[in-house]
C-alpha atoms as a PDB file:
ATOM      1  CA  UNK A   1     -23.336  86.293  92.853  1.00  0.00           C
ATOM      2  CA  UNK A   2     -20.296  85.532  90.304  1.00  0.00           C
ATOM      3  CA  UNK A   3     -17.398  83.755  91.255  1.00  0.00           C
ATOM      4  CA  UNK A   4     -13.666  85.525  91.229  1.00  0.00           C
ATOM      5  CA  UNK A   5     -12.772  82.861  88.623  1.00  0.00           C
ATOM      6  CA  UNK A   6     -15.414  83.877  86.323  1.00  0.00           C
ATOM      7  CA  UNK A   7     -13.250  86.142  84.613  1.00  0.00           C
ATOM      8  CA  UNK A   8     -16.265  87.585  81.963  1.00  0.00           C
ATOM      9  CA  UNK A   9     -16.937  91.316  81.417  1.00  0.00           C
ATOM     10  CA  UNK A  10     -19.888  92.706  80.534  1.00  0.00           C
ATOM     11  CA  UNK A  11     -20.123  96.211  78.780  1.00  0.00           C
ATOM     12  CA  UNK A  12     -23.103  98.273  79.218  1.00  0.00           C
ATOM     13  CA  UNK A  13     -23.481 100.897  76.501  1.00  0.00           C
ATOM     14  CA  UNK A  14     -24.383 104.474  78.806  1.00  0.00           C
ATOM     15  CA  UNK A  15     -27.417 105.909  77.976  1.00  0.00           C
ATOM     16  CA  UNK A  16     -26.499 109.289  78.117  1.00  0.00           C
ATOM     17  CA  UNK A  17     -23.357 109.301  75.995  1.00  0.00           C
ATOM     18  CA  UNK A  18     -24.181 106.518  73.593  1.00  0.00           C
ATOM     19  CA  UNK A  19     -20.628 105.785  74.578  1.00  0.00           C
ATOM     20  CA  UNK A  20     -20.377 101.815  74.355  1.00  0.00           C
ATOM     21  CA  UNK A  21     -18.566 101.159  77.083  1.00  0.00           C
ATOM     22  CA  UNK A  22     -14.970 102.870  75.578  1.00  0.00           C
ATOM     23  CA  UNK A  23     -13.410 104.666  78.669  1.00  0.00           C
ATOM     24  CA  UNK A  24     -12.744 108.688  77.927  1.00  0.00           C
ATOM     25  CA  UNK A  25      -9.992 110.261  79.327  1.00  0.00           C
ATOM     26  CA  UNK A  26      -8.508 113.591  79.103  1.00  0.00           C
ATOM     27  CA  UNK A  27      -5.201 114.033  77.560  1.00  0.00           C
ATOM     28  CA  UNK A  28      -3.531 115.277  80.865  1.00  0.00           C
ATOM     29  CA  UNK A  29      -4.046 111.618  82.274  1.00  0.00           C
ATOM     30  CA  UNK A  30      -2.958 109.948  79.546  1.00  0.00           C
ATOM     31  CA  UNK A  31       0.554 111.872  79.893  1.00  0.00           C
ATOM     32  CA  UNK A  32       0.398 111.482  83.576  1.00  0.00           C
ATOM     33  CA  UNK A  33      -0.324 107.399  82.742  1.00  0.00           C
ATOM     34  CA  UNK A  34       2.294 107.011  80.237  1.00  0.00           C
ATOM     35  CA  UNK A  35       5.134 109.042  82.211  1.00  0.00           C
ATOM     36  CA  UNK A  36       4.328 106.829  84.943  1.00  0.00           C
ATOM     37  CA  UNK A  37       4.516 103.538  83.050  1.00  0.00           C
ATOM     38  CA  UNK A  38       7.954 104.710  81.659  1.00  0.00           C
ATOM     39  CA  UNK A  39       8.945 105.719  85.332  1.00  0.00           C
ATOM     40  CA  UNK A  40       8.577 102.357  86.713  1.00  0.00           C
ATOM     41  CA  UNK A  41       9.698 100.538  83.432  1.00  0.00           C
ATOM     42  CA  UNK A  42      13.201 102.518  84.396  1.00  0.00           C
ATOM     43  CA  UNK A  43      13.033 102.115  88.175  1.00  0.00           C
ATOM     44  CA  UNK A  44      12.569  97.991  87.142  1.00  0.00           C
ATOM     45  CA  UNK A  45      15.519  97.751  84.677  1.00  0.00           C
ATOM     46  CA  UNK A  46      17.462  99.433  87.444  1.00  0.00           C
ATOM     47  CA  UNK A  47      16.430  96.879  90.245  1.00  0.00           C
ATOM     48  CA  UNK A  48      17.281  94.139  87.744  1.00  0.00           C
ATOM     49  CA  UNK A  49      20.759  95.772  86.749  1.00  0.00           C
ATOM     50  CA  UNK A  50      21.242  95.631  90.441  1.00  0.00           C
ATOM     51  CA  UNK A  51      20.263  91.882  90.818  1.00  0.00           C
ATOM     52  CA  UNK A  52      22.436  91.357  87.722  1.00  0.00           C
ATOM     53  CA  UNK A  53      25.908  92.639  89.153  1.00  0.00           C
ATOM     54  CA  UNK A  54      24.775  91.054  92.199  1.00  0.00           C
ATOM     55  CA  UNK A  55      24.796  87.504  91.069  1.00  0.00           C
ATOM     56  CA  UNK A  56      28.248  88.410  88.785  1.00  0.00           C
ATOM     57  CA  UNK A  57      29.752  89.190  92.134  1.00  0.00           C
ATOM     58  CA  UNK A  58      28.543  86.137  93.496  1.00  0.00           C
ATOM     59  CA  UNK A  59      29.205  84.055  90.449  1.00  0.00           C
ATOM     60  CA  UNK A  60      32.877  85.681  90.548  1.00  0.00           C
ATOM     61  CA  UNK A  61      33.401  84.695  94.152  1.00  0.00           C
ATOM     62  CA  UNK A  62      32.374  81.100  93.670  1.00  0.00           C
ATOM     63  CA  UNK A  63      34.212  80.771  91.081  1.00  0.00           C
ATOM     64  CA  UNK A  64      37.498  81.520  93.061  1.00  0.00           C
ATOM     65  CA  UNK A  65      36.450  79.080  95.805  1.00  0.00           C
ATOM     66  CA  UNK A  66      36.343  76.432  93.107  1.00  0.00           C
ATOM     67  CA  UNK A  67      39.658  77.460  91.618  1.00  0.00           C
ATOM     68  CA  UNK A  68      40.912  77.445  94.880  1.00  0.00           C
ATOM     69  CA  UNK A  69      39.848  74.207  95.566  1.00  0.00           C
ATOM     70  CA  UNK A  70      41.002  72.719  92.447  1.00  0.00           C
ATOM     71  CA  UNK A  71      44.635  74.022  93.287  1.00  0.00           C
ATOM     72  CA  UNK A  72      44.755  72.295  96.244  1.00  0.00           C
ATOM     73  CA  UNK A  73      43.281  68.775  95.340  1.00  0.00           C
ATOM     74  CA  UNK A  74      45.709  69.008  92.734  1.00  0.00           C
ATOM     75  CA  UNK A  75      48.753  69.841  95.066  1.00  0.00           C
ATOM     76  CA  UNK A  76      47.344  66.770  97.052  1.00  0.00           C
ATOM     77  CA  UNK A  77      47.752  64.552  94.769  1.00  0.00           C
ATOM     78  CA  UNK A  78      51.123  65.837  93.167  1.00  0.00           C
ATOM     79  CA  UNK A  79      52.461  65.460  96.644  1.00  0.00           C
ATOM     80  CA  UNK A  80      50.328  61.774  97.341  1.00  0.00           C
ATOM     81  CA  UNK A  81      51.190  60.717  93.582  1.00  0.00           C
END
């Protein structure tokens, strides 16, 4: 019994095809495969667009909290100075 951490492959040539282990598939599935790799490959740079304006928004907002508190410290000690 092999362990999941041996990570080895072994290729058995087919006896029928003389085939050497290289994996045939039909031209159909290799469209299907690729327009499906491009699908996701969009639907991922659109979930990380998202998370990008996300953390702008969030960057923006802290960024006014600081300001804000800024102003006021320095009011404090205009009016303390």
């Amino acid at each position: 019994m092999k362990s999941i951490e041996d990570l080895t492959e072994q290729v058995l040539q087919c006896t029928q095809c003389k085939s050497e282990g290289e994996i045939m598939i039909d031209q159909d599935r290799m469209k299907s495969i690729k327009i499906e790799r491009h699908l996701l490959t969009v639907k991922h740079i659109k979930h990380l667009e998202e998370e990008i304006s996300k953390l702008m928004k969030q960057k923006a907002e802290l960024q006014d909290q600081v300001d804000r508190y800024v102003d006021k410290e320095m009011k404090n000690d205009t009016k303390t100075g």
